[in-house]
Protein backbone atom coordinates (compact mmCIF):
# COMPACT_ATOMS: atom_id res chain seq x y z
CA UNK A 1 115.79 142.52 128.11
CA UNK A 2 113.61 140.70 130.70
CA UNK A 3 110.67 141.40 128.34
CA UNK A 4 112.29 140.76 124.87
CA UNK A 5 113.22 137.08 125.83
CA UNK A 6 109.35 136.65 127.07
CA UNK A 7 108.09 137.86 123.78
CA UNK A 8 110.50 135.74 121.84
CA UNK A 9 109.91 132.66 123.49
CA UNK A 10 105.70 133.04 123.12
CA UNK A 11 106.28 134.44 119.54
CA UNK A 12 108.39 130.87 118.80
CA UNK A 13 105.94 128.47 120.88
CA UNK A 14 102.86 130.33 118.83
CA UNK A 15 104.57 129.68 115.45
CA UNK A 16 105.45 126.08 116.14
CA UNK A 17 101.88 125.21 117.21
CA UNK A 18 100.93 126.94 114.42
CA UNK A 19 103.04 125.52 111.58
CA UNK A 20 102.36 121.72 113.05
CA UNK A 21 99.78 119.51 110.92
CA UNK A 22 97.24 118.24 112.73
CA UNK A 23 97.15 114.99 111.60
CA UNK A 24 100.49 114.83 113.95
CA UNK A 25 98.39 115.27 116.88
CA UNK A 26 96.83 111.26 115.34
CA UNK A 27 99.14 109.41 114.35
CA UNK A 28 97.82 106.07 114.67
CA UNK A 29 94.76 107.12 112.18
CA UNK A 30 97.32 108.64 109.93
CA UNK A 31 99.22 104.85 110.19
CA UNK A 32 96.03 103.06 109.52
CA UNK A 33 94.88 105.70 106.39
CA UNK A 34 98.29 104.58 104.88
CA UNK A 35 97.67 100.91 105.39
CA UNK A 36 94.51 100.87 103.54
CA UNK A 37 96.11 102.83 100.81
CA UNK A 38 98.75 100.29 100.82
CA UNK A 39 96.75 97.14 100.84
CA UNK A 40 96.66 95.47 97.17
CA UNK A 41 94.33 92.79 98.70
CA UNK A 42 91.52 94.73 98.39
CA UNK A 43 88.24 93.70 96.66
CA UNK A 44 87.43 96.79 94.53
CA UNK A 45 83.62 97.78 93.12
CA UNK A 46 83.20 100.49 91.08
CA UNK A 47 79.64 102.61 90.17
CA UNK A 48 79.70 105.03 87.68
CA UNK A 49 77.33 108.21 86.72
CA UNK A 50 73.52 107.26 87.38
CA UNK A 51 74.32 104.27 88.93
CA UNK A 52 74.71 106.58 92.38
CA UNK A 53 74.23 109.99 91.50
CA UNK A 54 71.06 111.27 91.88
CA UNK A 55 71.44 113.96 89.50
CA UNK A 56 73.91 113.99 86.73
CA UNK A 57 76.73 116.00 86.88
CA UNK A 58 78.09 117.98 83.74
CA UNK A 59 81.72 115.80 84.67
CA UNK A 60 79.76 112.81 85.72
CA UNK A 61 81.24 110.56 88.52
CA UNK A 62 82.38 107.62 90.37
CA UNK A 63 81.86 105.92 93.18
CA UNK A 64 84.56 103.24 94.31
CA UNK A 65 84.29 101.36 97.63
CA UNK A 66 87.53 98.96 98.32
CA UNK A 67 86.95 95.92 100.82
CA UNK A 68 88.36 93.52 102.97
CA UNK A 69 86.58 89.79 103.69
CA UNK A 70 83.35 91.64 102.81
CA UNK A 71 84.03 94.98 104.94
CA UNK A 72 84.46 98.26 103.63
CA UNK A 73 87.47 99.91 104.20
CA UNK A 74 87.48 102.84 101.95
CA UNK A 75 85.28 104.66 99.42
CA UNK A 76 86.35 106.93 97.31
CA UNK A 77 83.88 110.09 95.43
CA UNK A 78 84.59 111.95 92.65
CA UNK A 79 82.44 114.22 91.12
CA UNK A 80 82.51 116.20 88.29
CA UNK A 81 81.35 119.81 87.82
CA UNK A 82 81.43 122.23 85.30
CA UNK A 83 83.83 124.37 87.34
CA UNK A 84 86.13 121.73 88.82
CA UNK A 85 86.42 118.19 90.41
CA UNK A 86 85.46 116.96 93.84
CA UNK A 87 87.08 114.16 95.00
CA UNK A 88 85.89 112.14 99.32
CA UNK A 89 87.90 109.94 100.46
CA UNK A 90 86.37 108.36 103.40
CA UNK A 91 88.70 105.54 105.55
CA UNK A 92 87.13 102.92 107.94
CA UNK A 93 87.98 100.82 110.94
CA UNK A 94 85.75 97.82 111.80
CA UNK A 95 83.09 99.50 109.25
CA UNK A 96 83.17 102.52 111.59
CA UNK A 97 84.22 106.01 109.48
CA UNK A 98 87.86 107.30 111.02
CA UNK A 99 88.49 109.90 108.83
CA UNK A 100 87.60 111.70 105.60
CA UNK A 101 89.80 113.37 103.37
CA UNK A 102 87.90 116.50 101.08
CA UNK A 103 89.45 118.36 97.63
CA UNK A 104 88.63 120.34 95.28
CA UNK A 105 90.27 121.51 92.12
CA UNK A 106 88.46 124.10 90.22
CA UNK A 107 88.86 124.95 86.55
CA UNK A 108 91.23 127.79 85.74
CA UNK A 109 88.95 130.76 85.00
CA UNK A 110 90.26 133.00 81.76
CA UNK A 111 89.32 136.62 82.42
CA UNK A 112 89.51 137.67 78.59
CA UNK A 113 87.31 135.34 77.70
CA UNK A 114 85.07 134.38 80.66
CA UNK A 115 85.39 130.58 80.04
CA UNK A 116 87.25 127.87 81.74
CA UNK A 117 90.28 126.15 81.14
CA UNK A 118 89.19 122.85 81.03
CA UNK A 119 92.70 121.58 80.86
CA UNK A 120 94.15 122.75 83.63
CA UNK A 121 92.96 122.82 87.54
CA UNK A 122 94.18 125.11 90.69
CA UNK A 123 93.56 123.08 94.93
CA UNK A 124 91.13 125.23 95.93
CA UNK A 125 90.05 123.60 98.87
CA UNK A 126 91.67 120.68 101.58
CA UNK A 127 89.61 119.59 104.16
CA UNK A 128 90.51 116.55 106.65
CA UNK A 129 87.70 115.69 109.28
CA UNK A 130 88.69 112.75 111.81
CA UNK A 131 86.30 110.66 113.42
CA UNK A 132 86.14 108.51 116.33
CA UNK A 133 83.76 106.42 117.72
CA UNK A 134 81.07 107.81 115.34
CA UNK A 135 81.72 111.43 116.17
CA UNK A 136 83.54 114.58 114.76
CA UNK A 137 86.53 114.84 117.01
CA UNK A 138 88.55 117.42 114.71
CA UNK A 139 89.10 118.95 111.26
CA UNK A 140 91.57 120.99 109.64
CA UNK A 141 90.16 123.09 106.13
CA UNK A 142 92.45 124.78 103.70
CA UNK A 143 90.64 127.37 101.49
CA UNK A 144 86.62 127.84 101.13
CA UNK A 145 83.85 125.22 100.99
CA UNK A 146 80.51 124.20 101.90
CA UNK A 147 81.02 124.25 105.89
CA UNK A 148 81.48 127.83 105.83
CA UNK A 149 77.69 128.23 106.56
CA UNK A 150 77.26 127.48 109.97
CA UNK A 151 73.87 126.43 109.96
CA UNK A 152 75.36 122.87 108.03
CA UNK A 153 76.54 120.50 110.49
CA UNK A 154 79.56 119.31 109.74
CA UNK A 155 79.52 115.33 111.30
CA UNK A 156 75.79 114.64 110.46
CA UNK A 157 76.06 115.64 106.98
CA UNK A 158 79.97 113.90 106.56
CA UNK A 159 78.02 110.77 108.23
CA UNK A 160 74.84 110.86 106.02
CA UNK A 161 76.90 110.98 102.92
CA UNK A 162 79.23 108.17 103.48
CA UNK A 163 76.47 105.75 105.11
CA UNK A 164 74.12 106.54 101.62
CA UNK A 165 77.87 105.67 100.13
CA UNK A 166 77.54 102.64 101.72
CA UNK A 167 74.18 101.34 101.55
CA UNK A 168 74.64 102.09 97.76
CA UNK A 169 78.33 100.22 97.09
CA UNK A 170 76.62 97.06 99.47
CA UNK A 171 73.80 97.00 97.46
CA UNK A 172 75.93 96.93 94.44
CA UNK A 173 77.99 93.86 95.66
């Protein structure tokens, strides 16, 4: 009986670390994320297609960075591709990167005909990577993307992407 009540107890303390979302464990990052979102003061600039994409895209894209007394506070990235839509969200404090929020919805693929749907898109991936003081502390992924290969690093190439994000939206100003 001794040894049922041990197994429950671990079994219930495993699920309920399990089932908790990590952005619980941040809660004042999660508070600040939602006060950006929230802020209509925000000075908005907007690039489109060539004007930061090095390549076009078959979906094109945009690039939207959303400031406050000259400092950025969030950009947002979406990209399109012939097989679904990426979309960064990257969040700042003090023009230093807290946290980035990842998706992707791909196409739905039709089997009969071996051609997308492009009306109609399934999540296929979540990712949420928070920062502090420059550096990678955590992440949390849902589903499959780039990091799976474990020669990319993770924080340098989150970093390098939102700083050329950056440069370009200042530039743009």
């Amino acid at each position: 009986m001794k040894n049922i009540f041990i197994l429950l107890f671990c079994l219930i303390v495993c699920l309920s670390t399990i089932a908790q979302d990590i952005s619980d464990k941040y809660p004042s990052l999660i508070k600040r994320v939602k006060q950006i979102n929230q802020d209509k003061s925000l000075t908005i600039t907007t690039l489109e297609n060539e004007a930061f994409l090095s390549q076009m895209t078959e979906g094109g894209g945009e690039l939207t960075g959303f400031f406050k007394s000259g400092q950025i506070q969030k950009i947002t990235r979406r990209i399109g591709l012939s097989y679904g839509v990426e979309i960064y969200e990257y969040y700042f404090t003090d023009g230093e990167l807290i946290f980035v929020y990842e998706t992707f919805d791909g196409f739905r693929h039709i089997e009969r005909s071996r051609e997308f749907d492009y009306t109609k898109t399934e999540r296929n991936f979540v990712g949420r990577y928070y920062f502090k003081n420059g550096k990678l502390i955590d992440s949390e992924t849902t589903g499959h993307n780039r990091f799976e290969d474990d020669t990319i690093d993770i924080e340098s190439t989150l970093i390098k992407e939102v700083n050329y994000c950056v440069d370009i939206l200042r530039k743009a100003r």
